[in-house]
N, C-alpha and C. Protein backbone atom coordinates (compact mmCIF):
# COMPACT_ATOMS: atom_id res chain seq x y z
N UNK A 1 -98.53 80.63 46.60
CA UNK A 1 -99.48 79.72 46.01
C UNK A 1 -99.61 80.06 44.52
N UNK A 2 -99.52 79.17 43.79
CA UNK A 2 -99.58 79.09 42.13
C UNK A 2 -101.19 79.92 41.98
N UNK A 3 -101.32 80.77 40.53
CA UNK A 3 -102.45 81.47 40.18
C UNK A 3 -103.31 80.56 39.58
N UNK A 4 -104.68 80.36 39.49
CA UNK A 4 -104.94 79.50 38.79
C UNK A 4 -104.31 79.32 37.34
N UNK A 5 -104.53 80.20 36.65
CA UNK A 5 -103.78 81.02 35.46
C UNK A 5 -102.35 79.73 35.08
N UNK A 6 -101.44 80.18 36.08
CA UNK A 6 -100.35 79.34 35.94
C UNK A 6 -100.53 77.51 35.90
N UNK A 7 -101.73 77.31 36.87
CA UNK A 7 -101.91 75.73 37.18
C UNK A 7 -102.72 75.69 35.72
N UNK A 8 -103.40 76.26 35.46
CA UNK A 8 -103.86 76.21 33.71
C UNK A 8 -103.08 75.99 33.01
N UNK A 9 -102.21 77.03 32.46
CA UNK A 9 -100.89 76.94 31.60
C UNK A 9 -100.12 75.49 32.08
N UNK A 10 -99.58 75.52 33.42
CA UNK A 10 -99.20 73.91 33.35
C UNK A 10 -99.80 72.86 32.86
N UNK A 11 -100.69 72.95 33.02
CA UNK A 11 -101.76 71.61 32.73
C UNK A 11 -101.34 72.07 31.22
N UNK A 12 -102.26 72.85 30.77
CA UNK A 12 -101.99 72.50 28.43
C UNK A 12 -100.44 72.43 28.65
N UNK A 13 -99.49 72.88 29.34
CA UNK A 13 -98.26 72.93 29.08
C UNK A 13 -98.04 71.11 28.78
N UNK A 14 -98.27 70.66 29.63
CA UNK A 14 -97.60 69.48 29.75
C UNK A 14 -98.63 68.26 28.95
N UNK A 15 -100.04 68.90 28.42
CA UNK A 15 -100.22 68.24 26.90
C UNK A 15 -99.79 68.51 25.87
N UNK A 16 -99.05 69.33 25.73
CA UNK A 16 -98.54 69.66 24.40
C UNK A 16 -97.20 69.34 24.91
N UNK A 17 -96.73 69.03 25.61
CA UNK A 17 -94.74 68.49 25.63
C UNK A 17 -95.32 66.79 25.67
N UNK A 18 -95.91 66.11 25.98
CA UNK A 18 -96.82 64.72 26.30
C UNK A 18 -96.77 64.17 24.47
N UNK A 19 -97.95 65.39 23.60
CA UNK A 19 -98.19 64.99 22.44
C UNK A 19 -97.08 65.42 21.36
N UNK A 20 -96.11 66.33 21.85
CA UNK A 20 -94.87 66.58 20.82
C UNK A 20 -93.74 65.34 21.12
N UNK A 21 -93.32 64.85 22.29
CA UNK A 21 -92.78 63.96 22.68
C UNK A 21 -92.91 62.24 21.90
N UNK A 22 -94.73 62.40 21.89
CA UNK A 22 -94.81 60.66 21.44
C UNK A 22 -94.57 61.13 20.08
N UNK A 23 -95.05 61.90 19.31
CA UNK A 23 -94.60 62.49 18.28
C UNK A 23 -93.39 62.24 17.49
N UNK A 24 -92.37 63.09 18.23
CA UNK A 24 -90.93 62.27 18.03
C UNK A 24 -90.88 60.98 17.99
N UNK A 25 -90.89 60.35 18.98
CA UNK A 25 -90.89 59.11 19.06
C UNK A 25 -91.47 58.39 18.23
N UNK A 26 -92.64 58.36 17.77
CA UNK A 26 -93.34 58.24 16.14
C UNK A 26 -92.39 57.97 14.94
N UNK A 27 -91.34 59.42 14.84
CA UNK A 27 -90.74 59.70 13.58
C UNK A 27 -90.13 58.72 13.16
N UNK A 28 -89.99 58.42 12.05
CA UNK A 28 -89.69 56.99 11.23
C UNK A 28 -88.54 57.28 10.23
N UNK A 29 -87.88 58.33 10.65
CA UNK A 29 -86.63 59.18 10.40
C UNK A 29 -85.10 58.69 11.45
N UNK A 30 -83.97 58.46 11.18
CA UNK A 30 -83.22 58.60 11.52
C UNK A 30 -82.73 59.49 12.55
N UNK A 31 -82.29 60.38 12.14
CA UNK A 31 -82.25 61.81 12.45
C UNK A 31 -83.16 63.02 12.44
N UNK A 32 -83.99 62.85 13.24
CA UNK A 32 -85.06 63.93 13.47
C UNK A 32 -84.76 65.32 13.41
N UNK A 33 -85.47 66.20 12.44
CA UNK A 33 -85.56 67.79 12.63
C UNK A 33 -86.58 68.08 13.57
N UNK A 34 -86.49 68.48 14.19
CA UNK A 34 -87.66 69.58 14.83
C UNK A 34 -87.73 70.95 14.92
N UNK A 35 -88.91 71.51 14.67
CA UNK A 35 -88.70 73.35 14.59
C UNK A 35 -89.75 73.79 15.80
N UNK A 36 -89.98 74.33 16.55
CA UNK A 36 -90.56 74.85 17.26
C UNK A 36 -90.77 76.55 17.26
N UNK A 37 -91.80 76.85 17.34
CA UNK A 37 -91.85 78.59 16.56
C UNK A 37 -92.85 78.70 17.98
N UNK A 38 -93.10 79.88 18.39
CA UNK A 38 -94.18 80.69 19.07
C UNK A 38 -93.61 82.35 19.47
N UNK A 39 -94.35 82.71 19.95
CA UNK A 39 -94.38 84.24 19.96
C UNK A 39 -93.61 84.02 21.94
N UNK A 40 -93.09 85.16 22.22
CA UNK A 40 -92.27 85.25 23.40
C UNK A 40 -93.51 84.76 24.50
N UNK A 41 -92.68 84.29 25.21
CA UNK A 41 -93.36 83.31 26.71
C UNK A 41 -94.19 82.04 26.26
N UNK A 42 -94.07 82.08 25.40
CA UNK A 42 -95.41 80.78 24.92
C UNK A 42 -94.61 79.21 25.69
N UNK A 43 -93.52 79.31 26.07
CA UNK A 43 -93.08 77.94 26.69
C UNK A 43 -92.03 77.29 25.68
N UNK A 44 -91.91 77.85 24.42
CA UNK A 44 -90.81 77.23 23.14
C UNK A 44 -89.18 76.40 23.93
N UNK A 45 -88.77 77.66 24.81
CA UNK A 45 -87.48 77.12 25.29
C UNK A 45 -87.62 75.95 26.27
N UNK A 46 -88.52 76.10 26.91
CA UNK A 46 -89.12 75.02 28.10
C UNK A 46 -89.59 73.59 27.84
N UNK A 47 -90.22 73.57 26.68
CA UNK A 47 -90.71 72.27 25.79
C UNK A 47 -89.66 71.87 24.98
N UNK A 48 -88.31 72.69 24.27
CA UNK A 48 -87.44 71.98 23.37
C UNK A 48 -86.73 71.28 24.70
N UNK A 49 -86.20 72.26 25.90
CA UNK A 49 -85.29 71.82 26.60
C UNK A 49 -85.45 70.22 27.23
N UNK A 50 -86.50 70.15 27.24
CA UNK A 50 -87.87 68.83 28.13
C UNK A 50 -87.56 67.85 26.98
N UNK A 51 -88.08 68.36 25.81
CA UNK A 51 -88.23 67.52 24.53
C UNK A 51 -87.01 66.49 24.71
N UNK A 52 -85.04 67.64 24.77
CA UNK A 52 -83.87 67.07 24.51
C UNK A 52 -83.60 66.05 26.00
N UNK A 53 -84.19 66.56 27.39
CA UNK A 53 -83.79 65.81 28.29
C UNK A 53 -84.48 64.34 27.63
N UNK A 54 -86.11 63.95 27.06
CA UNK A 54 -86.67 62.73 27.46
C UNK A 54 -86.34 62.10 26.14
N UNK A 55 -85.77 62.94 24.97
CA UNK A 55 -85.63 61.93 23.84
C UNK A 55 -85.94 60.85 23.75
N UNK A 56 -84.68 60.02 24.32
CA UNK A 56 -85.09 58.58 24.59
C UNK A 56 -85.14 57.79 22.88
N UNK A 57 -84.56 58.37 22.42
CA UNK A 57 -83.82 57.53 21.07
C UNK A 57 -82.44 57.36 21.11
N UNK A 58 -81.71 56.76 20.29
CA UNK A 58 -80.57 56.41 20.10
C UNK A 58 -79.68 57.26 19.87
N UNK A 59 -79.77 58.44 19.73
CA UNK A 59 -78.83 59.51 18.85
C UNK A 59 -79.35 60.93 20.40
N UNK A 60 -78.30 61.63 20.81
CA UNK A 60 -79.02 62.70 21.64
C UNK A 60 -79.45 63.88 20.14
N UNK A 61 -80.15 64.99 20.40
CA UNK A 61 -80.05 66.16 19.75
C UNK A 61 -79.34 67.07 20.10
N UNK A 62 -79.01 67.93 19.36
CA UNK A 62 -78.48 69.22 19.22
C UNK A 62 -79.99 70.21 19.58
N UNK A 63 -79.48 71.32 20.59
CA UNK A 63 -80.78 71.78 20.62
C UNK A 63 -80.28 73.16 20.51
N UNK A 64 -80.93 74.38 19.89
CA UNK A 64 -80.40 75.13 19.00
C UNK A 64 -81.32 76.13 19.34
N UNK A 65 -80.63 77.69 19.75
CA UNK A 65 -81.77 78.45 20.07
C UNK A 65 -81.81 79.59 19.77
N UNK A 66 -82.64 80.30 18.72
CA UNK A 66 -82.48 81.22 17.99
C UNK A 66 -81.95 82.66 18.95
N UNK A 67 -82.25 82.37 20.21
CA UNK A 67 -81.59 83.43 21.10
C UNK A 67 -80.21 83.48 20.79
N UNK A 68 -79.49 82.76 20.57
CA UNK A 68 -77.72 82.74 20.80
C UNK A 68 -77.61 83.18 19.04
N UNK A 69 -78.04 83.70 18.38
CA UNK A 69 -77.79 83.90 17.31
C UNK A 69 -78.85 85.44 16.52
N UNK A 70 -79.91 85.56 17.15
CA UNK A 70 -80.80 86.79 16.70
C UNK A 70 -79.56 88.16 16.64
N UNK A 71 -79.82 88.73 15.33
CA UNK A 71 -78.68 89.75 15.75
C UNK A 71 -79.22 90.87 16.16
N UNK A 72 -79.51 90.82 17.83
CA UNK A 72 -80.09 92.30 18.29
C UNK A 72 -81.34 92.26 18.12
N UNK A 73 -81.84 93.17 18.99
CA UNK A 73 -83.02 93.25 19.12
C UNK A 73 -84.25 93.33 17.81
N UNK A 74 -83.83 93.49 16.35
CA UNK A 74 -84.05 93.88 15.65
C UNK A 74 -84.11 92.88 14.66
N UNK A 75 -83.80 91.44 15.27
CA UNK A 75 -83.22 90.38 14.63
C UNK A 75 -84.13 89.47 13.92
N UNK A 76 -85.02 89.40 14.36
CA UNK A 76 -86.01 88.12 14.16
C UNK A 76 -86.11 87.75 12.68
N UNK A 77 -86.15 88.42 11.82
CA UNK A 77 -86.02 87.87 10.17
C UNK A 77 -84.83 87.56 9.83
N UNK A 78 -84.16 87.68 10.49
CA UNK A 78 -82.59 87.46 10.05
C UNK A 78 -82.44 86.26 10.38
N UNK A 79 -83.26 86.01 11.55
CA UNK A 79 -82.57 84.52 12.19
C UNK A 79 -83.42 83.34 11.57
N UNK A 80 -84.95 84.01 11.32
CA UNK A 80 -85.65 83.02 9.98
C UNK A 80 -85.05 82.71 9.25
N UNK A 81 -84.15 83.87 8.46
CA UNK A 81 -83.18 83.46 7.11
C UNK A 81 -82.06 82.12 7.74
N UNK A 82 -81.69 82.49 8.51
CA UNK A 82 -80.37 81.94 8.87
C UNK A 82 -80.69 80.46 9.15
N UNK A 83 -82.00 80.58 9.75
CA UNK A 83 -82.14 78.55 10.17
C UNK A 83 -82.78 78.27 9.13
N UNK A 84 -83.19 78.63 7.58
CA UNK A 84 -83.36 77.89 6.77
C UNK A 84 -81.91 77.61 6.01
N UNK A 85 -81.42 78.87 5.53
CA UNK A 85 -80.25 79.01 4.57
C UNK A 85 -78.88 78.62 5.33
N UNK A 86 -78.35 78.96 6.46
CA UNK A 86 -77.42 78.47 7.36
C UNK A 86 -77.54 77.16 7.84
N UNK A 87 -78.80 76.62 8.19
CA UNK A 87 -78.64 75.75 9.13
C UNK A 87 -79.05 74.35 8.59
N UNK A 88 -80.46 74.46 8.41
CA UNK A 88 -81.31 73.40 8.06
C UNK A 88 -81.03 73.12 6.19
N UNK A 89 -80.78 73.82 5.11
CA UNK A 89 -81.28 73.49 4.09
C UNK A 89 -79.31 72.98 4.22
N UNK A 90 -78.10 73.54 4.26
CA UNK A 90 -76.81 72.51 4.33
C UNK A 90 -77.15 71.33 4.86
N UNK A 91 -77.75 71.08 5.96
CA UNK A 91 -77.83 69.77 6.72
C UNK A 91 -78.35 68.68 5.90
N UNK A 92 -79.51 69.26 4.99
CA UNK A 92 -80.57 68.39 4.29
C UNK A 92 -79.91 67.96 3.39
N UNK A 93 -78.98 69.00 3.06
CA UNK A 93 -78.13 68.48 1.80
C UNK A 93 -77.08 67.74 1.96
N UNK A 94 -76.85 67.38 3.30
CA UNK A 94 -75.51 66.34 3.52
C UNK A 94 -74.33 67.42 4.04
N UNK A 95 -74.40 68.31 4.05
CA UNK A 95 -73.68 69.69 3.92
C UNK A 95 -73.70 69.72 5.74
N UNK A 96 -72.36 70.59 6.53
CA UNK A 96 -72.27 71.14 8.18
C UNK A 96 -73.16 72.06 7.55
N UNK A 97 -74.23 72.55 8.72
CA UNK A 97 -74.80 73.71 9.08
C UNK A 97 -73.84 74.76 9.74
N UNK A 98 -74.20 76.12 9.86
CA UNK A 98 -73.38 76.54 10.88
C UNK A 98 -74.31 78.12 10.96
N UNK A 99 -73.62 79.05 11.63
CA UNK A 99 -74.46 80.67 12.64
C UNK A 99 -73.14 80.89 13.32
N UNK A 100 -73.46 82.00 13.50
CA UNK A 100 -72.71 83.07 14.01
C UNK A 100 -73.60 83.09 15.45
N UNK A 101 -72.70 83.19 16.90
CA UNK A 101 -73.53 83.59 17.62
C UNK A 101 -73.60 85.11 18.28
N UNK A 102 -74.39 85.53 18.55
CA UNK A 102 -74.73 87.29 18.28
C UNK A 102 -74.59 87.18 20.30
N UNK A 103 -73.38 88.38 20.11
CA UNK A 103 -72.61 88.38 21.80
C UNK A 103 -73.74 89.68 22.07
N UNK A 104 -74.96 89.64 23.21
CA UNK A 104 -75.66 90.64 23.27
C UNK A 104 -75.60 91.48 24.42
N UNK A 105 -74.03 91.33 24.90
CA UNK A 105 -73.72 92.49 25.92
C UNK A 105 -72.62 92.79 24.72
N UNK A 106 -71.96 92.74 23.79
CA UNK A 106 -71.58 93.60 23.02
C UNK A 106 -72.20 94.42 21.76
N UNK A 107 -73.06 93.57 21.78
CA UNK A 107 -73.99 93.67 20.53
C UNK A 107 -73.08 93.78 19.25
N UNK A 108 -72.51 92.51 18.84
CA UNK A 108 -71.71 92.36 17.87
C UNK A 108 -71.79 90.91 17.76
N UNK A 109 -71.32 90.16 16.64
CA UNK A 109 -71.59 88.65 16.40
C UNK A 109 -70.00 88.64 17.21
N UNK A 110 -70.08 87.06 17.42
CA UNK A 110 -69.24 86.25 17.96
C UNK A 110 -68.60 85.02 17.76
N UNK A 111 -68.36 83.95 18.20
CA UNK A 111 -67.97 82.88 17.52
C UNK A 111 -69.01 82.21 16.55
N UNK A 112 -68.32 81.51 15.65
CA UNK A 112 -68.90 80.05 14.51
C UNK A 112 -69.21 79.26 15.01
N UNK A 113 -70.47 78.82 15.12
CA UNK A 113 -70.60 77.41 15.67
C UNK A 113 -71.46 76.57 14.34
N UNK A 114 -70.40 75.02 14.06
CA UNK A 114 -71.02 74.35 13.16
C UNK A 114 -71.53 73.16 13.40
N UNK A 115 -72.34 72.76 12.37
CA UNK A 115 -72.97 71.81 13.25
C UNK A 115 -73.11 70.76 12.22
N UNK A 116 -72.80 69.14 12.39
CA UNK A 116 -72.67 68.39 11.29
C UNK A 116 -74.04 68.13 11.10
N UNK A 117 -73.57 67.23 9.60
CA UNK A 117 -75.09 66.82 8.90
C UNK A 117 -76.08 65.75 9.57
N UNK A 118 -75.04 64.77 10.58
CA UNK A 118 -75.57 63.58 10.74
C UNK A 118 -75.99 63.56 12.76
N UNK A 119 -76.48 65.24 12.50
CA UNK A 119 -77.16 65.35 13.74
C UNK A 119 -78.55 65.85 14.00
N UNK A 120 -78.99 64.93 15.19
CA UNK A 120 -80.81 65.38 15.18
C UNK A 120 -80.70 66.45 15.82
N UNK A 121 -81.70 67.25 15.51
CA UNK A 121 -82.16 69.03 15.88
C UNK A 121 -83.75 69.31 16.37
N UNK A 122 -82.66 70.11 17.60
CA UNK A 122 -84.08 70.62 18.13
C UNK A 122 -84.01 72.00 17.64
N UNK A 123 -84.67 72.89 17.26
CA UNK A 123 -84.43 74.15 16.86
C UNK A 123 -85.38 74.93 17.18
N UNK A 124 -85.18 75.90 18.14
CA UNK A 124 -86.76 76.61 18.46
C UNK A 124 -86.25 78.01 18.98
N UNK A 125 -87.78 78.80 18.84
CA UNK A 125 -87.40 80.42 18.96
C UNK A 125 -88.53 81.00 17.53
N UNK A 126 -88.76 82.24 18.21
CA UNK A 126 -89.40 82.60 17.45
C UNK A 126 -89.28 83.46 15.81
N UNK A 127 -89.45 82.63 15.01
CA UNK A 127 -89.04 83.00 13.67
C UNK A 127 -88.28 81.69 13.15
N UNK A 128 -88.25 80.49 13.66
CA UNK A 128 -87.97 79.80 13.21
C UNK A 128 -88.69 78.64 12.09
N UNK A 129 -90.39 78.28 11.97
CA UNK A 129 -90.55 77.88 11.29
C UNK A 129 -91.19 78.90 10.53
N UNK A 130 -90.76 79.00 9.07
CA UNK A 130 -91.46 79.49 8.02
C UNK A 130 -91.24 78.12 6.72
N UNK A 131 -92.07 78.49 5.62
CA UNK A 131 -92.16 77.77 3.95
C UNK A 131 -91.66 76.78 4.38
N UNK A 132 -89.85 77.36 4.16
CA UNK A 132 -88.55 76.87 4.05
C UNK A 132 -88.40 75.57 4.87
N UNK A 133 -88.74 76.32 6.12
CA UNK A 133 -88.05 75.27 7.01
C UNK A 133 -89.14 73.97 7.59
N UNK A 134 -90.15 74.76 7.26
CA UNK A 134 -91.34 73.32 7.52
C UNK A 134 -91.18 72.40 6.32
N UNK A 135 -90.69 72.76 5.17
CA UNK A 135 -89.97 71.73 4.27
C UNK A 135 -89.31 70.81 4.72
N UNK A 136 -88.15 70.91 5.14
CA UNK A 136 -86.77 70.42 5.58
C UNK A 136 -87.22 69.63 6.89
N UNK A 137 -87.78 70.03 8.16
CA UNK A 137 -87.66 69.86 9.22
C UNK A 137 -88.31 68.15 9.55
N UNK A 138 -88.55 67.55 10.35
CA UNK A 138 -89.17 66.44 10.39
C UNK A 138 -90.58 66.71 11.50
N UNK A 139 -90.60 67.43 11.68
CA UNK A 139 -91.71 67.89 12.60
C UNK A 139 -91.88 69.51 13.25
N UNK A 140 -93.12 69.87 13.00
CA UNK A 140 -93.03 71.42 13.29
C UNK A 140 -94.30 71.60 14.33
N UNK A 141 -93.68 72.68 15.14
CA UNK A 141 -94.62 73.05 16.45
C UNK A 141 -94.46 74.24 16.54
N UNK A 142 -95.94 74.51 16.45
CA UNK A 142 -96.26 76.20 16.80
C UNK A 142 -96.84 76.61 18.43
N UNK A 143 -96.48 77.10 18.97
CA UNK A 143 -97.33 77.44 20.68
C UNK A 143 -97.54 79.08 20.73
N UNK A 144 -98.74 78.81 21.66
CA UNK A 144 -98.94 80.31 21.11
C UNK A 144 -99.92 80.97 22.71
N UNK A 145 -100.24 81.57 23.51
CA UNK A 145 -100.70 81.76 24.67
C UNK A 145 -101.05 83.46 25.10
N UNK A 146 -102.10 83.68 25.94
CA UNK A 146 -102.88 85.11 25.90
C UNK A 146 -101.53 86.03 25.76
N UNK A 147 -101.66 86.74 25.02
CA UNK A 147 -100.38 87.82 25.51
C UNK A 147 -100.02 88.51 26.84
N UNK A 148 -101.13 88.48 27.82
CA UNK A 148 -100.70 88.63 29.45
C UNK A 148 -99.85 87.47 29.78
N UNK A 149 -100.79 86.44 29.99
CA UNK A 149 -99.64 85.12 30.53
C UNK A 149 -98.35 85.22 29.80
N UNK A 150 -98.25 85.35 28.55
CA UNK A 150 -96.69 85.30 27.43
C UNK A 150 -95.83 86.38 28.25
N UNK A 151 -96.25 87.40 28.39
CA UNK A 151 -95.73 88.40 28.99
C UNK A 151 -95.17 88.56 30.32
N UNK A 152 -96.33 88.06 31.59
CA UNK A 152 -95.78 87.75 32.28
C UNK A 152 -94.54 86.40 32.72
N UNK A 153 -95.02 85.48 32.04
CA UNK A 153 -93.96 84.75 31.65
C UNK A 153 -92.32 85.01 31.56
N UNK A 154 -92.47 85.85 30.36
CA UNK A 154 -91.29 86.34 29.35
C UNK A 154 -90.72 87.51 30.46
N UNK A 155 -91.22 88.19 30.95
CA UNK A 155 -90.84 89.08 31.65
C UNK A 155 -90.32 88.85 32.90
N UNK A 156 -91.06 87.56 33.79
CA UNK A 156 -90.21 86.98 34.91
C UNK A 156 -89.26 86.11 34.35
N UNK A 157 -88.86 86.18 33.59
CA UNK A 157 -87.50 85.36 32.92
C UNK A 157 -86.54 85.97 32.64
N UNK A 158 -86.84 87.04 32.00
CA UNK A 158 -85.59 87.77 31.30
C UNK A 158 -86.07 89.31 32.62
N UNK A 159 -86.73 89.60 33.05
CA UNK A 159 -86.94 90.67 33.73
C UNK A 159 -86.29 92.10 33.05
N UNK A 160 -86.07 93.09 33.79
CA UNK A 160 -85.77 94.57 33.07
C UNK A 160 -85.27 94.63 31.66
N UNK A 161 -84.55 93.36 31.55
CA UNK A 161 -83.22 93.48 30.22
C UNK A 161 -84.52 93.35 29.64
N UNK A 162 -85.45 92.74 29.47
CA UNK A 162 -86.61 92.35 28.11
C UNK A 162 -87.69 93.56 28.30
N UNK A 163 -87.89 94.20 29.46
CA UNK A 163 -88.90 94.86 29.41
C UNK A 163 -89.09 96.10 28.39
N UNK A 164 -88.04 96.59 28.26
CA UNK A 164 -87.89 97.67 27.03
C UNK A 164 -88.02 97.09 26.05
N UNK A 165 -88.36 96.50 25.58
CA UNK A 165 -88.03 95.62 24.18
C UNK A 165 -89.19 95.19 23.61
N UNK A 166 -90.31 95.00 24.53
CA UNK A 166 -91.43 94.06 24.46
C UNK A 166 -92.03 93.92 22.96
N UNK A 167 -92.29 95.50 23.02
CA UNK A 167 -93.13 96.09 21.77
C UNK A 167 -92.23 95.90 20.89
N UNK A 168 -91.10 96.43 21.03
CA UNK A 168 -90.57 96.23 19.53
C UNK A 168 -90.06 94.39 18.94
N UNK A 169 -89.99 94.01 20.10
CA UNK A 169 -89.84 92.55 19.56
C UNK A 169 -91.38 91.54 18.89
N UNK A 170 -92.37 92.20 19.87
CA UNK A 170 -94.08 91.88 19.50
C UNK A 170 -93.96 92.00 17.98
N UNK A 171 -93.60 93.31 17.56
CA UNK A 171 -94.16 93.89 16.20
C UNK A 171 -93.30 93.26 15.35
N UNK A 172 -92.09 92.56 15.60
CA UNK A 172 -91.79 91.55 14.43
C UNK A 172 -92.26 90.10 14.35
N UNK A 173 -92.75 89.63 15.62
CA UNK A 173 -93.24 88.47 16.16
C UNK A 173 -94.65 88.39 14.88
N UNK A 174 -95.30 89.61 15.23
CA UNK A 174 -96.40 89.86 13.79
C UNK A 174 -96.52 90.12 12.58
N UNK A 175 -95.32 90.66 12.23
CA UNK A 175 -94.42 90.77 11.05
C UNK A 175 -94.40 89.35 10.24
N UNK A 176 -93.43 88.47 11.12
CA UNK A 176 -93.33 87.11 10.88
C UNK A 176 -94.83 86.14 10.63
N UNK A 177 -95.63 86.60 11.67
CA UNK A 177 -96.77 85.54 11.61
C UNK A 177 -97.40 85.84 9.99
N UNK A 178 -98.04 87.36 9.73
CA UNK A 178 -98.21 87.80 8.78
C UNK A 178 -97.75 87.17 7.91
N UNK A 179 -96.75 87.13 7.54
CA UNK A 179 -95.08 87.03 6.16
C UNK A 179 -95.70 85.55 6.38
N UNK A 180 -95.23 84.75 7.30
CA UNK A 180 -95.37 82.76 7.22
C UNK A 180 -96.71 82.37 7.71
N UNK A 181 -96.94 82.67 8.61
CA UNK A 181 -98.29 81.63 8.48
C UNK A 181 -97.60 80.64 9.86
N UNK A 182 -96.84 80.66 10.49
CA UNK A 182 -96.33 79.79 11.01
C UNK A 182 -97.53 78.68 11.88
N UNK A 183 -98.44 79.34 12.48
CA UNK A 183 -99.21 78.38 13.08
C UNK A 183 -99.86 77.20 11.53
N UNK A 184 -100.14 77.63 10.63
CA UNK A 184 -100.92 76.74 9.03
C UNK A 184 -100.00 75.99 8.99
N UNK A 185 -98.70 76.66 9.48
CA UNK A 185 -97.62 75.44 8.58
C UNK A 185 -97.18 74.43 9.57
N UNK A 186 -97.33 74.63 10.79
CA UNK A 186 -97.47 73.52 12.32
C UNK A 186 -98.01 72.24 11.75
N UNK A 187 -97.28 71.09 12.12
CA UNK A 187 -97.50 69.93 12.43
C UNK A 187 -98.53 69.67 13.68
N UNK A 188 -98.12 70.43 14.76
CA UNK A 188 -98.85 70.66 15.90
C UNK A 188 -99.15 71.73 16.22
N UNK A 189 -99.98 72.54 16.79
CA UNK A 189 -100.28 73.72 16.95
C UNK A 189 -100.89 73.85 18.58
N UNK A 190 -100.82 74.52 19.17
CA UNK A 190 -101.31 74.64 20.75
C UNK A 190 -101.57 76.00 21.39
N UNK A 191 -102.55 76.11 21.86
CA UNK A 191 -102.69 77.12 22.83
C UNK A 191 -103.25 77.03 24.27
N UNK A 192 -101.74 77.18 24.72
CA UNK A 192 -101.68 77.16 25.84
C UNK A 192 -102.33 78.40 26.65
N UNK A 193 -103.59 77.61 28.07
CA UNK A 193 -104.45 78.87 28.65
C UNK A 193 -103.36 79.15 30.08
């Protein structure tokens, strides 16, 4: 039987994928950016993935996830840099985007993946919206949820492989918030109970 806890989190879950959704659909853009930022378990991968199934515009997205590219555990500013300067500010400019994706049972980068100009983006993970990229993007979403629920979350997902990690991935998660501001710079902002 579901915790209340969880039937909570579903419920805001599915107002905030409801109000990011008509949202899109709103945009009066061609080719839609979207950035999605929150701290681990907040639901980021779960709402872009939802976001790309219901589109429901003319063009599918590219949906883009700072996991396949963080280099290592240690990564999270790197991959900020990378989806403004790699990804999003070429695109804006008419320019392929492109990343390296970071192989994390070798812990070494891996193939190029590029990505043309005249494609809509979903882009989410944490460290992805800062300044830069809430510039560029066509819509920005911050989610954000108690650090137990995030945790338990994050932890029945990725299980043992994430559990060592927690703290040290937290303390750049705050690093980042500190440095951007990412929830100020949200288009939408949510906290999910």
């Amino acid at each position: 039987m579901p915790s209340r806890s969880s039937d909570a989190f579903a419920a805001s879950f599915d107002v905030a994928f409801d109000t990011v959704l008509r949202r899109v659909r709103a945009l009066d853009v061609g080719l839609p950016r979207v950035v999605i930022d929150g701290r681990s378990g907040s639901g980021k991968t779960t709402i872009a993935a939802r976001l790309r199934d219901a589109w429901a515009r003319h063009e599918t997205p590219l949906l883009i996830a700072l996991d396949d590219f963080y280099p290592g555990w240690d990564g999270l500013a790197s991959a900020s840099t990378i989806v403004a300067d790699d990804i999003l500010a070429p695109i804006a400019a008419g320019r392929p985007g492109q990343f390296r994706r970071w192989d994390w049972a070798s812990g070494t980068l891996g193939a190029s993946v590029s990505i043309a100009p005249d494609t809509a983006l979903i882009i989410e993970g944490a460290g992805a919206l800062t300044p830069r990229t809430q510039e560029i993007a066509d819509l920005t979403v911050w989610l954000d949820a108690s650090e137990v629920s995030r945790r338990e979350r994050a932890l029945a997902r990725d299980g043992e492989t994430y559990a060592p990690h927690w703290e040290r991935w937290a303390t750049q998660e705050r690093a980042h918030i500190a440095t951007h501001d990412p929830a100020a710079l949200a288009d939408l902002r949510f906290e999910l109970h």
